[in-house]
Protein backbone atom coordinates (compact mmCIF):
# COMPACT_ATOMS: atom_id res chain seq x y z
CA UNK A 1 -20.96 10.45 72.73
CA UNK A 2 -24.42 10.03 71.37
CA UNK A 3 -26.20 7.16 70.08
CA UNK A 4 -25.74 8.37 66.58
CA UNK A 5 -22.94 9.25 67.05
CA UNK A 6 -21.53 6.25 68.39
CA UNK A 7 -22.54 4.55 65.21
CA UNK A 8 -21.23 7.08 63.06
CA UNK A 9 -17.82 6.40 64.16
CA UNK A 10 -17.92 2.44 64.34
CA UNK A 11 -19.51 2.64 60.86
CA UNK A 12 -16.65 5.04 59.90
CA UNK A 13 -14.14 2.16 61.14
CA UNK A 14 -15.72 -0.28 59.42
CA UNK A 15 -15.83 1.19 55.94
CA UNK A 16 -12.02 1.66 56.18
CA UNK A 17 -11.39 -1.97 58.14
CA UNK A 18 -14.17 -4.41 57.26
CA UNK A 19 -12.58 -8.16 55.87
CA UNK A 20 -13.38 -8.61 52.63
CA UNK A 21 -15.98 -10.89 53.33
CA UNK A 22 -17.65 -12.60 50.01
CA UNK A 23 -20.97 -12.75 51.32
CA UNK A 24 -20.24 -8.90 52.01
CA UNK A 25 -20.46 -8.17 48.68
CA UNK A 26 -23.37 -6.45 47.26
CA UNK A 27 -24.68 -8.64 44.83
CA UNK A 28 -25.01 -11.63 46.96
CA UNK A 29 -28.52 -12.47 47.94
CA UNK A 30 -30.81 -13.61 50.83
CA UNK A 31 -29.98 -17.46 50.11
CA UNK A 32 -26.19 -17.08 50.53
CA UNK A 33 -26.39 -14.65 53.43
CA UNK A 34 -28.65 -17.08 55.33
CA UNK A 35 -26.30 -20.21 54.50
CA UNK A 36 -23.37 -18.01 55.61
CA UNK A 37 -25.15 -17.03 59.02
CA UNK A 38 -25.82 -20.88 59.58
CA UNK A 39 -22.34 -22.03 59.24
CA UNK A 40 -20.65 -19.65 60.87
CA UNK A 41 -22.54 -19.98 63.91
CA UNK A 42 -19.89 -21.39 66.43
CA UNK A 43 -17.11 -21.89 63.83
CA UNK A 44 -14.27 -19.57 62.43
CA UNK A 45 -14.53 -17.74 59.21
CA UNK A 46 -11.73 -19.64 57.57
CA UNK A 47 -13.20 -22.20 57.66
CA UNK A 48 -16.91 -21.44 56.63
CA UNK A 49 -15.29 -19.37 53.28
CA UNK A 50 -14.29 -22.92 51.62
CA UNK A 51 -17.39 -24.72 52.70
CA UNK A 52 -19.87 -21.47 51.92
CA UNK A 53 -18.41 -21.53 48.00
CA UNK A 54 -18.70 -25.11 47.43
CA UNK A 55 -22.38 -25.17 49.18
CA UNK A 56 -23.52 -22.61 46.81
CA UNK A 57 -22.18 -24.53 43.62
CA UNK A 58 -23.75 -27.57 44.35
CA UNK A 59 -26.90 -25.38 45.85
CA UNK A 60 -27.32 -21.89 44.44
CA UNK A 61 -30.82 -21.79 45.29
CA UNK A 62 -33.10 -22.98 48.78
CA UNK A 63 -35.06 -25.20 45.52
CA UNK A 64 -31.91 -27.11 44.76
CA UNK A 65 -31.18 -27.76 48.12
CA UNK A 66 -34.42 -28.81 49.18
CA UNK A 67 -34.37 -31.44 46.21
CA UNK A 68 -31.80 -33.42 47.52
CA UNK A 69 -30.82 -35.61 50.31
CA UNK A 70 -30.50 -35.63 53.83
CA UNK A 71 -27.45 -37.50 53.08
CA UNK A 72 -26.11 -35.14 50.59
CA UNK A 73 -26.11 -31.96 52.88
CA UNK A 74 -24.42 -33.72 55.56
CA UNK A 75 -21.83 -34.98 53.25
CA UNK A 76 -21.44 -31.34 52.18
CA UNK A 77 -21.38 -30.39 55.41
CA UNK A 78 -18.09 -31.80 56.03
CA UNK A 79 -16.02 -31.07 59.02
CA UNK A 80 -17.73 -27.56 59.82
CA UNK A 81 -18.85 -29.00 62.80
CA UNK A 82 -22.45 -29.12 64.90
CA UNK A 83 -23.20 -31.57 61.47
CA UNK A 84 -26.73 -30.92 62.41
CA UNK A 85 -26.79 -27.53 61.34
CA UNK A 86 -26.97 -29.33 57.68
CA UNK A 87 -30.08 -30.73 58.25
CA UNK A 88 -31.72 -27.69 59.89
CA UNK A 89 -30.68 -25.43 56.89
CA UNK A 90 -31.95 -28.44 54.22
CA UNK A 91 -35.03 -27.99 56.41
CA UNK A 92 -35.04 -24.59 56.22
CA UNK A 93 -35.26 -25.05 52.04
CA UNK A 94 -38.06 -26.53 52.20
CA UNK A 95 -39.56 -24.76 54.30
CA UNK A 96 -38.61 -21.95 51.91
CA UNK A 97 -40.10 -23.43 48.78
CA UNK A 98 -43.32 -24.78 50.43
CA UNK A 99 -44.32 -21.37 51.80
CA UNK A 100 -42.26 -19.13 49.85
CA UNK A 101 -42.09 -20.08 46.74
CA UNK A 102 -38.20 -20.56 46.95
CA UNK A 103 -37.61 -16.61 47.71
CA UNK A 104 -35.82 -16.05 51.76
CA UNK A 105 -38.95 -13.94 52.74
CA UNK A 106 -38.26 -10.45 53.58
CA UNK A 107 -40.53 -10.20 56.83
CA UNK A 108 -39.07 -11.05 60.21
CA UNK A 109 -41.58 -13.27 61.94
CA UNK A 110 -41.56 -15.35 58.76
CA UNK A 111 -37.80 -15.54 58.52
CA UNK A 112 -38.11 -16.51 62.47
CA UNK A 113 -40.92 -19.56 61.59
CA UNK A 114 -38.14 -20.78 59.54
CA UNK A 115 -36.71 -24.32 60.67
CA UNK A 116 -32.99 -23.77 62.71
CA UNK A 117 -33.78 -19.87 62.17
CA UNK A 118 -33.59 -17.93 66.00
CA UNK A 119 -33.31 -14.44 67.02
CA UNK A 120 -30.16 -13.68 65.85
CA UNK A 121 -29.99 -15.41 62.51
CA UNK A 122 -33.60 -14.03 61.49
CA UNK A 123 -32.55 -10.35 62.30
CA UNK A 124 -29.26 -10.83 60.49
CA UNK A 125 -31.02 -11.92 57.18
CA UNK A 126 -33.54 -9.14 57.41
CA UNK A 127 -30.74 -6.30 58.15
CA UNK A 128 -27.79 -7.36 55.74
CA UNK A 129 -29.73 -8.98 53.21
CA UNK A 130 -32.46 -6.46 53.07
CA UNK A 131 -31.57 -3.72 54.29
CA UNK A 132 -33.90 -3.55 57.43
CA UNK A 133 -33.74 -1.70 60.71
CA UNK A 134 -33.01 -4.60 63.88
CA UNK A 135 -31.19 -5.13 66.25
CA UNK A 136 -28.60 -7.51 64.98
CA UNK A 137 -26.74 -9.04 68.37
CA UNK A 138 -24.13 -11.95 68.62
CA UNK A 139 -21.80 -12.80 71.29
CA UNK A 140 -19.39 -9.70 70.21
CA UNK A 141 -22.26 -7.40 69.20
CA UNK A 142 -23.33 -7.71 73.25
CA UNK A 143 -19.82 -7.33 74.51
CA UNK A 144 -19.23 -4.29 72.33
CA UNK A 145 -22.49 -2.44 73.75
CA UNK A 146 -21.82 -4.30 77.49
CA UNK A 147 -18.52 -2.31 77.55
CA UNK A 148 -18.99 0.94 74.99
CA UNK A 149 -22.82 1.95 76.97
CA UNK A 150 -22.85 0.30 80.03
CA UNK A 151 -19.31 0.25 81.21
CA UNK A 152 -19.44 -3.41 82.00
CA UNK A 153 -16.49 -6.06 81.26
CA UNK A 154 -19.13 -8.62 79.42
CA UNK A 155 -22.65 -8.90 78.80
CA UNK A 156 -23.15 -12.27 80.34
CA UNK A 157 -23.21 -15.89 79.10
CA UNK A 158 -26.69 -15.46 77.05
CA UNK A 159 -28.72 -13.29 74.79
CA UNK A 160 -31.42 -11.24 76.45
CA UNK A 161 -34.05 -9.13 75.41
CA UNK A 162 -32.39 -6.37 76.93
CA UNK A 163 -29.55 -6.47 74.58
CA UNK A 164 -31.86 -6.30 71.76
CA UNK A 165 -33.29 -3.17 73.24
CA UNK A 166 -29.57 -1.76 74.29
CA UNK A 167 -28.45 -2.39 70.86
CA UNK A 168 -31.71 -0.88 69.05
CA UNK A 169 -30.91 2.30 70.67
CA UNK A 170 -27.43 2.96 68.73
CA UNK A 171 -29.07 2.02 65.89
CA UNK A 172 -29.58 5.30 63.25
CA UNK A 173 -33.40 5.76 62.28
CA UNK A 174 -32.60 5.01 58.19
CA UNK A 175 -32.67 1.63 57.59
CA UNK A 176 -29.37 1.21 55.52
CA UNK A 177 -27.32 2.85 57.96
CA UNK A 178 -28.65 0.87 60.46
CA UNK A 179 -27.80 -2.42 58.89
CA UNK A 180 -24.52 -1.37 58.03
CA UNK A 181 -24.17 -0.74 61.97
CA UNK A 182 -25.47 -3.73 62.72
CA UNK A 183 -22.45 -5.17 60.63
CA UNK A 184 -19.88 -2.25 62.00
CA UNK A 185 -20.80 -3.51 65.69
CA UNK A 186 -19.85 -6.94 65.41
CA UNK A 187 -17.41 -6.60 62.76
CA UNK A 188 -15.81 -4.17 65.76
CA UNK A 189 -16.04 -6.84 68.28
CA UNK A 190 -14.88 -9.50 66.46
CA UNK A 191 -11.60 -8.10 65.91
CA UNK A 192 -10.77 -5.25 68.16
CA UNK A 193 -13.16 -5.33 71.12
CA UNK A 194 -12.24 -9.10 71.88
CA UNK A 195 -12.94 -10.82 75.05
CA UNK A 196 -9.25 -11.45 76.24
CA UNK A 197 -7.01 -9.04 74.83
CA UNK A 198 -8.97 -5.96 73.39
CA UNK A 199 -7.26 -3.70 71.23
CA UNK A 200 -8.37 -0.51 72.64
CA UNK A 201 -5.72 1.82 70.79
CA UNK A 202 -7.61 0.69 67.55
CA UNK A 203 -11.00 1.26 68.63
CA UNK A 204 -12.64 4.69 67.07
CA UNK A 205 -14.88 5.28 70.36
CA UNK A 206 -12.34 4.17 73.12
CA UNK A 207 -12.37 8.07 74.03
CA UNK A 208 -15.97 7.64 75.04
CA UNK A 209 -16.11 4.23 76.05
CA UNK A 210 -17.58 4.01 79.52
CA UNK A 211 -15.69 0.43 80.23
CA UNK A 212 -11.94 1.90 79.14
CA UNK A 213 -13.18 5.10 81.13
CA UNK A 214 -13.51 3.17 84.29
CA UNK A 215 -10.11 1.43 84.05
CA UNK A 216 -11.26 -1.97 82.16
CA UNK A 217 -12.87 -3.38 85.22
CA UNK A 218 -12.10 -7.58 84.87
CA UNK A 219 -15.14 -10.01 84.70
CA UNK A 220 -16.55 -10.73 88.17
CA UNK A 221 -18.46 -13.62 87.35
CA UNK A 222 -16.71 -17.51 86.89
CA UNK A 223 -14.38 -17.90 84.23
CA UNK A 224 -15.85 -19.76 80.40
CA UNK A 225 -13.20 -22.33 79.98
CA UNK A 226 -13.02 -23.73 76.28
CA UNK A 227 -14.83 -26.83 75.50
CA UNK A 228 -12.34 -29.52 75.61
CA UNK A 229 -12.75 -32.18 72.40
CA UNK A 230 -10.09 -34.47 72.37
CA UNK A 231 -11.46 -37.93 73.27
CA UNK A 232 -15.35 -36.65 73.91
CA UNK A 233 -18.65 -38.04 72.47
CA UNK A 234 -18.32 -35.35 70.21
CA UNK A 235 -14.62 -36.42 68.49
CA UNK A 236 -16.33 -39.90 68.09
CA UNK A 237 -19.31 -38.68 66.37
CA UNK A 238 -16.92 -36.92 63.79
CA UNK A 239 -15.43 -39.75 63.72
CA UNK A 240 -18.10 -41.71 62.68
CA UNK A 241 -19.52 -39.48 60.50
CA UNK A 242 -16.03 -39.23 58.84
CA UNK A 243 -16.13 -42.72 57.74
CA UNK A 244 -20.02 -43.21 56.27
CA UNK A 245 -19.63 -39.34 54.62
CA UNK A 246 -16.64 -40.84 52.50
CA UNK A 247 -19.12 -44.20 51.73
CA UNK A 248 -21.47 -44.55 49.72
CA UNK A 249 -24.11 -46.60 50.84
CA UNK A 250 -24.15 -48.92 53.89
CA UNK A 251 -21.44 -49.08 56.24
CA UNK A 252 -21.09 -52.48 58.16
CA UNK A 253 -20.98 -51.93 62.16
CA UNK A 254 -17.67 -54.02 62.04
CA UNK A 255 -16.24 -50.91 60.08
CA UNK A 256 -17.09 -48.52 62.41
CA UNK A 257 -16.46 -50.48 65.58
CA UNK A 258 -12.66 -50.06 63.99
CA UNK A 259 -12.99 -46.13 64.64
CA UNK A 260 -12.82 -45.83 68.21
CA UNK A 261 -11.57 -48.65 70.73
CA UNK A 262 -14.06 -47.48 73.48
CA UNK A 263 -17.03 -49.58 72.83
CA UNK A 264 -19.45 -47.79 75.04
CA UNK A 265 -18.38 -44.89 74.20
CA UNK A 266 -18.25 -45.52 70.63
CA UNK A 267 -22.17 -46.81 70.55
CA UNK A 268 -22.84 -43.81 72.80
CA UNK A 269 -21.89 -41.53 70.18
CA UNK A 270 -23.39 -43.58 67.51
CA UNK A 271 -27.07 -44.03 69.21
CA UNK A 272 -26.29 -40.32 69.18
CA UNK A 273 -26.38 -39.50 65.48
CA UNK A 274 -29.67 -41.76 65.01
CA UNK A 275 -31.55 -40.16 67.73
CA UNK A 276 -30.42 -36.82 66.61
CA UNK A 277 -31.03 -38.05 62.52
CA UNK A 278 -28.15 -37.84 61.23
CA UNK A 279 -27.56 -41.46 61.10
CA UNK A 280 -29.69 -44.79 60.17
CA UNK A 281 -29.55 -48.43 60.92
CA UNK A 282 -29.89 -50.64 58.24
CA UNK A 283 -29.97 -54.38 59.63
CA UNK A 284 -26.21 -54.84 60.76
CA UNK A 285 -24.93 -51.74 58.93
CA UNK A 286 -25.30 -48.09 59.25
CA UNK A 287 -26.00 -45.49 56.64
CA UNK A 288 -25.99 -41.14 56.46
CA UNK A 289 -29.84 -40.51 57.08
CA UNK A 290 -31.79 -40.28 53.46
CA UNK A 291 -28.82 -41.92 51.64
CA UNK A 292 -30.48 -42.78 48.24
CA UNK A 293 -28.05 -46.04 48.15
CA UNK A 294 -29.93 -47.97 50.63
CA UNK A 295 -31.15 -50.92 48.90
């Protein structure tokens, strides 16, 4: 099958399978579609939907965001996750209005000069929020092509430049169809062509797939075990977080020493969120960084 081809069909499949996505829709603009890229980097569409509608209530615009606190967005923020993703996308807002004038720009080295914006997130706002031609490549975007083009089980722990030039290839020469294959590849990957149990009956180019041609070959290189959580720096930090998101203003140290029982570990994880500025000391108390209730 053909480059073009090969998009034809996947874009076929997605027409007729694509979630219903609300940042999908075609009246949603650059602003929401870059918040939405943002949070769901490294965490599961359920539960980015609740936290994407209530972030653009309180923030409809980068303007509105970049008006308030440091505090505020990481209260916001909740329990997405990677809580410094909130202050890289506040960032990002005012980077937006300083430079910008509030308006996501359209071009891709600006969108890349953006603060917390990388490769993938900068091509994703230029292709489904305006329509442009790039390569648009995430963990199941490189899979896909890995398998589909190359024949190979994976595509390897990390982005390369070679995947952006794999992935350019199957890309159709109009820019609109090529941003809605950007969105048909990974759309594809993220629910049939999984990483452990691909649904190759379902998949419109299995037929012409050179990895299903060759029998599914399995992975030759060391298994990716899941991150474990439970009782990590990381659980503590939520922790943490939990209790001075819900305060308002100051949080005594005695309070949070009653979070975890580990002591080192627990001013690990604290010296943690100050270094990475999501937290400040305030004398014997701690506060979320920015908090407009320090006195």
């Amino acid at each position: 099958m053909s480059e073009t081809k090969l998009a034809a069909a996947v874009t076929r499949w997605y027409d007729e399978n694509a979630r219903d996505l609300p940042w999908r829709e075609p009246d949603v603009g650059a602003w929401a579609i870059l918040v939405s890229e943002i949070m769901l980097q490294q965490t599961p569409v359920v539960r980015v939907l609740p936290a994407w509608r209530a972030w653009l209530a309180r923030w409809p615009t980068p303007a509105a965001l970049a008006a308030d606190t440091p505090a505020e967005a990481i209260r916001m923020w909740g329990r997405l996750g990677y809580p410094r993703r909130a202050l890289r996308l506040r960032e990002c807002a005012i980077a937006i209005v300083e430079r910008h004038g509030g308006t996501v720009p359209t071009d891709l080295d600006e969108l890349l000069a953006l603060p917390g914006v990388g490769t993938y997130t900068a091509r994703a706002v230029a292709a489904f929020a305006y329509g442009q031609r790039h390569p648009v490549v995430d963990t199941n975007v490189r899979r896909f092509v890995a398998r589909a083009v190359a024949g190979e089980p994976d595509a390897g722990p990390a982005t390369r430049p070679a995947d952006l030039v794999a992935t350019a290839a199957l890309l159709p020469v109009e820019p609109a169809a090529a941003a809605r294959a950007s969105a048909a590849f990974m759309e594809l990957g993220a629910l049939v062509c999984t990483a452990r149990a691909p649904r190759c009956g379902d998949c419109p180019v299995a037929l012409t797939c050179a990895w299903h041609a060759s029998g599914r070959p399995a992975p030759t290189g060391p298994t990716r075990r899941p991150q474990r959580y439970a009782g990590t720096d990381r659980q503590v930090r939520g922790m943490l977080l939990a209790v001075l998101r819900e305060t308002a203003g100051p949080v005594p140290r005695e309070r949070l020493d009653l979070v975890w029982a580990d002591g080192v570990q627990r001013s690990r994880a604290l010296a943690g969120l100050v270094e990475d500025g999501l937290v400040e000391v305030v004398g014997d108390a701690c506060v979320l960084a920015g908090d407009h209730h320090v006195t």
